[in-house]
PDB file of N, CA and C in Angstrom:
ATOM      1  N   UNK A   1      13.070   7.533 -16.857  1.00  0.00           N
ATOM      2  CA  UNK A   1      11.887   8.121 -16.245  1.00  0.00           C
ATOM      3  C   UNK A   1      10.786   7.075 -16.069  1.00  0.00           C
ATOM      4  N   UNK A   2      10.274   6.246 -17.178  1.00  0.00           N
ATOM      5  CA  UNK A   2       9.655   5.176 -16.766  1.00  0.00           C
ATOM      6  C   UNK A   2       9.665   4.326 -15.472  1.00  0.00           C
ATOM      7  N   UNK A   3      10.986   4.048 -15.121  1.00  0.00           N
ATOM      8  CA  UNK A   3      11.998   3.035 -14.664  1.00  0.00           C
ATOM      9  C   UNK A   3      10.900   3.875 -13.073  1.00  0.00           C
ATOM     10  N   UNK A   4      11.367   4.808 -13.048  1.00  0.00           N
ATOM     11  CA  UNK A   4      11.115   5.508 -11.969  1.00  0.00           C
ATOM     12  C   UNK A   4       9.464   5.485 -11.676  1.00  0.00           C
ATOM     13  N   UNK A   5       8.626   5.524 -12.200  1.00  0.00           N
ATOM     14  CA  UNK A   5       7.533   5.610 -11.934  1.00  0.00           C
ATOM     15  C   UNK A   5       6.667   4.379 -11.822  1.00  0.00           C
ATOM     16  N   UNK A   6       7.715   3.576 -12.837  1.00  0.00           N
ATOM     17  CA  UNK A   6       7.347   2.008 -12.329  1.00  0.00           C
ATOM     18  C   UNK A   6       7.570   1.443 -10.997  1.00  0.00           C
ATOM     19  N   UNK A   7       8.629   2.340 -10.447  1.00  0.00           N
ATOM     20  CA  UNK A   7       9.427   1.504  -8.543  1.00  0.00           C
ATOM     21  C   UNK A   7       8.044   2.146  -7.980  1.00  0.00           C
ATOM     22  N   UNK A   8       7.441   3.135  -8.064  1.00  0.00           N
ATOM     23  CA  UNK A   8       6.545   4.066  -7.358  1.00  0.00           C
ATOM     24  C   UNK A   8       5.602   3.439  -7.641  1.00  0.00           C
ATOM     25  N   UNK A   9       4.970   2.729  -8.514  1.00  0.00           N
ATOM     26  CA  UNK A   9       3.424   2.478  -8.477  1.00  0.00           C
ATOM     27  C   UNK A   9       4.317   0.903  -8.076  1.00  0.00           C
ATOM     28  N   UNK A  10       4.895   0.538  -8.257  1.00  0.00           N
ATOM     29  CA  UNK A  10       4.756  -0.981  -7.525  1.00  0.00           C
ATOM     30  C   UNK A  10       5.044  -0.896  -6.084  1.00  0.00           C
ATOM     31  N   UNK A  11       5.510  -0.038  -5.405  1.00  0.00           N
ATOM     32  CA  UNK A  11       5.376   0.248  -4.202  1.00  0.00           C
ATOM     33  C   UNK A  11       4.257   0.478  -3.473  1.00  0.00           C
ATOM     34  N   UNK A  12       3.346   1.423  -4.311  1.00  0.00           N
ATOM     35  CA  UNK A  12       1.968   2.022  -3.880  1.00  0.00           C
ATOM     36  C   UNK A  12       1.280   0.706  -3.766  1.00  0.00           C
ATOM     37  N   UNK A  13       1.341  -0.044  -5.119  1.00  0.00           N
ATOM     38  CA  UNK A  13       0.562  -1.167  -5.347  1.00  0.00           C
ATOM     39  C   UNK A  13       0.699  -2.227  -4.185  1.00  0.00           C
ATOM     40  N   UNK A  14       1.701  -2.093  -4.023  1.00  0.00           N
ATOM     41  CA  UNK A  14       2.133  -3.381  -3.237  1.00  0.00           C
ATOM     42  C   UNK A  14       2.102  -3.648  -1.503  1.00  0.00           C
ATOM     43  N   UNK A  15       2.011  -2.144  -0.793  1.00  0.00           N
ATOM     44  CA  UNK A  15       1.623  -1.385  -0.126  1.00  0.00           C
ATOM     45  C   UNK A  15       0.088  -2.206   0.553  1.00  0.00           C
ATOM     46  N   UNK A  16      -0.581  -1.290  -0.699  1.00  0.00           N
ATOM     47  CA  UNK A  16      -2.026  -1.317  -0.747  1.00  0.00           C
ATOM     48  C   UNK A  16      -2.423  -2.862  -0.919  1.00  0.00           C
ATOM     49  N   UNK A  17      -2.206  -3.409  -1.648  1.00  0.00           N
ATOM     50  CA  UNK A  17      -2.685  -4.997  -1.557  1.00  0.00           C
ATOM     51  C   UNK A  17      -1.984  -5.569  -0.197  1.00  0.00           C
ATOM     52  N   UNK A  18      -1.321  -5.039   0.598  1.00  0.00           N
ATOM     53  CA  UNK A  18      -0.982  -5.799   1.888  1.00  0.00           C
ATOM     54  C   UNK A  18      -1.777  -5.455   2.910  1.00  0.00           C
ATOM     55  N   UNK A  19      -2.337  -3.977   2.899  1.00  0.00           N
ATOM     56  CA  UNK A  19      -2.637  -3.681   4.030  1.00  0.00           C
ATOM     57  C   UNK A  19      -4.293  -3.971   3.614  1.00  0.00           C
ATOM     58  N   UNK A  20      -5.015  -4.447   2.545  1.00  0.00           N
ATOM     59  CA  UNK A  20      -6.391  -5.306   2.178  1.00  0.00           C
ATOM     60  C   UNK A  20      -6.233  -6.317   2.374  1.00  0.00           C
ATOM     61  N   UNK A  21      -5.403  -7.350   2.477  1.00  0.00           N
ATOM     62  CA  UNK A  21      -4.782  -8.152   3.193  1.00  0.00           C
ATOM     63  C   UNK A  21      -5.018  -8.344   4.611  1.00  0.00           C
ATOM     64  N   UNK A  22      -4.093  -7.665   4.903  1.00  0.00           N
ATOM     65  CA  UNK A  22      -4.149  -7.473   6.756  1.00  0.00           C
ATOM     66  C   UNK A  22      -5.617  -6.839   7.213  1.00  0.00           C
ATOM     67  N   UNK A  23      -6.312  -6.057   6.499  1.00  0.00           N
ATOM     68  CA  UNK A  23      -7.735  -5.729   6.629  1.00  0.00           C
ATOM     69  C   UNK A  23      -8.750  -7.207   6.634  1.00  0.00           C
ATOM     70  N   UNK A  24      -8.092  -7.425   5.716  1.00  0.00           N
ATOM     71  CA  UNK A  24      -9.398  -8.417   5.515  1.00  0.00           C
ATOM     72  C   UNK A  24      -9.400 -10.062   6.605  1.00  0.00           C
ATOM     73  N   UNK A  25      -8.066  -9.917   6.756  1.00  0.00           N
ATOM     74  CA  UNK A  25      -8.135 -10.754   7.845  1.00  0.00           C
ATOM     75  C   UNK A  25      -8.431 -10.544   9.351  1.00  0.00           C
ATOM     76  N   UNK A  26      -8.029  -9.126   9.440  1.00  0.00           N
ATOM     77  CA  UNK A  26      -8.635  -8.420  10.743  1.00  0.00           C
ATOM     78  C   UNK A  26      -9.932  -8.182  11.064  1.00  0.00           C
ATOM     79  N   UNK A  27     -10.714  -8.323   9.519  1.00  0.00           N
ATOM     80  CA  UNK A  27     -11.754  -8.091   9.786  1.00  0.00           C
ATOM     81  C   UNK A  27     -13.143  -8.961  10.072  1.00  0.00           C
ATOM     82  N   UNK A  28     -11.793 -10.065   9.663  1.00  0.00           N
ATOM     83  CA  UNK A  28     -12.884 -11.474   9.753  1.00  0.00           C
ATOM     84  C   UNK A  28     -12.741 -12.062  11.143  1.00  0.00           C
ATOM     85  N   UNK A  29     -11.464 -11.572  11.990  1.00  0.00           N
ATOM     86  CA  UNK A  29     -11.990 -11.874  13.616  1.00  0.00           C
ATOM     87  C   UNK A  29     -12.541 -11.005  14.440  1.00  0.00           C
ATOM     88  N   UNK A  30     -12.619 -10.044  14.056  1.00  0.00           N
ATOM     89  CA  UNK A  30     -13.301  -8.519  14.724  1.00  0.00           C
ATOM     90  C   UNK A  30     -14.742  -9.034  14.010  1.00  0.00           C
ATOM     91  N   UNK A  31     -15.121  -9.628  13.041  1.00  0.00           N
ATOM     92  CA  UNK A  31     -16.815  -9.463  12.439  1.00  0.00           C
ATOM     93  C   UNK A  31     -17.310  -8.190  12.022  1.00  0.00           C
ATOM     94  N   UNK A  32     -16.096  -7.162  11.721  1.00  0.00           N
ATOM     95  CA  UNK A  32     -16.349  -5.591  11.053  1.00  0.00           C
ATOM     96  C   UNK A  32     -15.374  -5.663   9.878  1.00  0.00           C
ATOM     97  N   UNK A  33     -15.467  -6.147   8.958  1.00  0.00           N
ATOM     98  CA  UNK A  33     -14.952  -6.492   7.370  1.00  0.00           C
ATOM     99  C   UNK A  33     -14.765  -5.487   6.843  1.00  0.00           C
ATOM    100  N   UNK A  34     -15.662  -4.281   7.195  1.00  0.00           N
ATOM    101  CA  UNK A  34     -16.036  -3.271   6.133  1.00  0.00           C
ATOM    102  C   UNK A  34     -14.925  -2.113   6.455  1.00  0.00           C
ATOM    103  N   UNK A  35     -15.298  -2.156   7.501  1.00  0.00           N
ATOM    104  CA  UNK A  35     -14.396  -0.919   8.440  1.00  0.00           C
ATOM    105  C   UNK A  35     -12.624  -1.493   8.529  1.00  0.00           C
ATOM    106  N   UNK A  36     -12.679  -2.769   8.744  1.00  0.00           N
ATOM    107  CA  UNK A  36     -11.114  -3.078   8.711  1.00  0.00           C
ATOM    108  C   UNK A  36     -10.389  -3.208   7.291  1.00  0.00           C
ATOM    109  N   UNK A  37     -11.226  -3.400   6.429  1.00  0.00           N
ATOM    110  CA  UNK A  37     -11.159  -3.151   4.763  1.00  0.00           C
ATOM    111  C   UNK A  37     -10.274  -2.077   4.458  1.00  0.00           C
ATOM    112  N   UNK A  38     -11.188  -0.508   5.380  1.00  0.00           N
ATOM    113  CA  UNK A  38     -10.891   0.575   4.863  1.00  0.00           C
ATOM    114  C   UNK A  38      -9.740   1.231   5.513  1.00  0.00           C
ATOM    115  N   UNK A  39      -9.688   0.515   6.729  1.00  0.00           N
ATOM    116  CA  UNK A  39      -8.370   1.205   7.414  1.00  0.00           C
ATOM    117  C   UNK A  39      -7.452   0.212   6.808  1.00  0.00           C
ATOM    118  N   UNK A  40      -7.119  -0.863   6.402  1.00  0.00           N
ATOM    119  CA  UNK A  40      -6.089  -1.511   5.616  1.00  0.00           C
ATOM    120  C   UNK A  40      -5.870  -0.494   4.314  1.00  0.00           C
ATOM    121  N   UNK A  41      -6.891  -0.527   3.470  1.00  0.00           N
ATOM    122  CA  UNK A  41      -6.851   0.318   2.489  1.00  0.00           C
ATOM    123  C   UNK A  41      -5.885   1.518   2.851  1.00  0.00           C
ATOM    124  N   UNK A  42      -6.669   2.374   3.705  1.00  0.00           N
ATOM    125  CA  UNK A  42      -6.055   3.907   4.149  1.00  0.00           C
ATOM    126  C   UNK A  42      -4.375   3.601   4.323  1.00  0.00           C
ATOM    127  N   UNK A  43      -3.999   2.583   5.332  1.00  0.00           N
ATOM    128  CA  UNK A  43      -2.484   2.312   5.849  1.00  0.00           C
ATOM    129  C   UNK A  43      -2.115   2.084   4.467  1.00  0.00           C
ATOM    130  N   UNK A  44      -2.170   0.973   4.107  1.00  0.00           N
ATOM    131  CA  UNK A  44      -1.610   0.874   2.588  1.00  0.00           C
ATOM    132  C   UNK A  44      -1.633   1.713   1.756  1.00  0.00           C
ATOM    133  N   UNK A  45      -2.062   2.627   1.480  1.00  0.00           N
ATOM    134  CA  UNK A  45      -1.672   3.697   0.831  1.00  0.00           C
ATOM    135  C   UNK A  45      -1.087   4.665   1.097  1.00  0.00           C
ATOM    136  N   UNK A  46      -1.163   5.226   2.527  1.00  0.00           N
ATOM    137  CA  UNK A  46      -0.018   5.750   3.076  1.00  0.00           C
ATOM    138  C   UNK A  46       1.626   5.647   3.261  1.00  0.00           C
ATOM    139  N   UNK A  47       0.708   4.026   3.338  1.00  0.00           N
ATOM    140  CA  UNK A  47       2.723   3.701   3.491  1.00  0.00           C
ATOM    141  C   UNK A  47       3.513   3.799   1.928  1.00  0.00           C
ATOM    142  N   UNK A  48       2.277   2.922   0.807  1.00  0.00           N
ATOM    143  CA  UNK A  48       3.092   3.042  -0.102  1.00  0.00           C
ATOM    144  C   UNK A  48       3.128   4.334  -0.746  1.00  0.00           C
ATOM    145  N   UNK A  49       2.406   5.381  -0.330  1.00  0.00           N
ATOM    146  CA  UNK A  49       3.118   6.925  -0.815  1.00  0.00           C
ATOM    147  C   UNK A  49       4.535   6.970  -0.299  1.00  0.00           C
ATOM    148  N   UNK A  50       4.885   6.553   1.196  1.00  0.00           N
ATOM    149  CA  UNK A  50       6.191   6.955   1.740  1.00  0.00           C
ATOM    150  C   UNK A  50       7.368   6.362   0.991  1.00  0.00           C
ATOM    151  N   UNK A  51       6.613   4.745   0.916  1.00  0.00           N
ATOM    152  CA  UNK A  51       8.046   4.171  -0.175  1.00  0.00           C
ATOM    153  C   UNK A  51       8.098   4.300  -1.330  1.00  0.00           C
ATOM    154  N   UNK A  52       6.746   4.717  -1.919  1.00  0.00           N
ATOM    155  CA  UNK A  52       7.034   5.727  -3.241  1.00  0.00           C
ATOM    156  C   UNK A  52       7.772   6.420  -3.239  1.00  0.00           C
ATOM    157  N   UNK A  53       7.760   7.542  -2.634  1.00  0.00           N
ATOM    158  CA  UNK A  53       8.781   8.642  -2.327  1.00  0.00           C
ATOM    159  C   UNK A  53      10.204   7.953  -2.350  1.00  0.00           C
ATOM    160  N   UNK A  54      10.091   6.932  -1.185  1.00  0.00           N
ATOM    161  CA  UNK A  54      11.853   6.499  -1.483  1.00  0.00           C
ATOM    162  C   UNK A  54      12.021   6.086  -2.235  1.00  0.00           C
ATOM    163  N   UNK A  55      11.394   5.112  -3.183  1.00  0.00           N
ATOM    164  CA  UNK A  55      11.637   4.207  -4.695  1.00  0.00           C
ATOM    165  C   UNK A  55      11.814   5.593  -5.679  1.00  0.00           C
ATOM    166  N   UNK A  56      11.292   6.846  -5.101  1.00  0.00           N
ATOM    167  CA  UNK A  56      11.520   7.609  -6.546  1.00  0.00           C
ATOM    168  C   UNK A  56      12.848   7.883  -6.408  1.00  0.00           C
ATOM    169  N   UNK A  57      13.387   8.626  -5.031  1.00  0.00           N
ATOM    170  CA  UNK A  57      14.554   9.280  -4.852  1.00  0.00           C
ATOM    171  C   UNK A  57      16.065   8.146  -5.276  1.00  0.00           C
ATOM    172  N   UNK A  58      15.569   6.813  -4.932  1.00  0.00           N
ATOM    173  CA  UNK A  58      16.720   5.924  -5.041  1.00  0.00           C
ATOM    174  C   UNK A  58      16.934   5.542  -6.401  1.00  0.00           C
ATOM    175  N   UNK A  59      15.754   5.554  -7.422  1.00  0.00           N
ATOM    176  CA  UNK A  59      15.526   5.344  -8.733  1.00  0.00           C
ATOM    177  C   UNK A  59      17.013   5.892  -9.335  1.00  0.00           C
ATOM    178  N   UNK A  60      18.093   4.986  -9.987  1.00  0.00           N
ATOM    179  CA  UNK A  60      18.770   5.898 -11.059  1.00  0.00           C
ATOM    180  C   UNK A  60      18.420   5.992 -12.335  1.00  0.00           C
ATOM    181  N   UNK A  61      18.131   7.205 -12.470  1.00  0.00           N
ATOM    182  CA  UNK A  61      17.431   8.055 -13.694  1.00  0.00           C
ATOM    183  C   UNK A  61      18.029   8.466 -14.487  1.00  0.00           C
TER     184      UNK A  61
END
């Protein structure tokens, strides 16, 4: 059970630090940092809910 909730938050995690990433570089040629911040943020967490979801289901438990 651990095993499993560990694939899920390193997914979420990992997710989310990419798409602050891709924010923050988007936001430094657009000159709107703040706003491309938060839609990186938002994507990255979306996505890594989705591959959460798959890291849970593939998890053998």
């Amino acid at each position: 059970m651990i095993a499993l909730f560990t694939n899920v938050f390193a997914a979420i995690g990992t997710c989310v630090l990419v798409g602050l990433v891709g924010g923050l570089v988007y936001g430094l040629m657009t000159d709107d940092l703040v706003t491309s911040l938060g839609y990186g943020l938002g994507i990255g967490a979306a996505a890594g809910a989705v591959f959460g979801v798959i890291a849970a289901v593939r998890s053998e438990t």
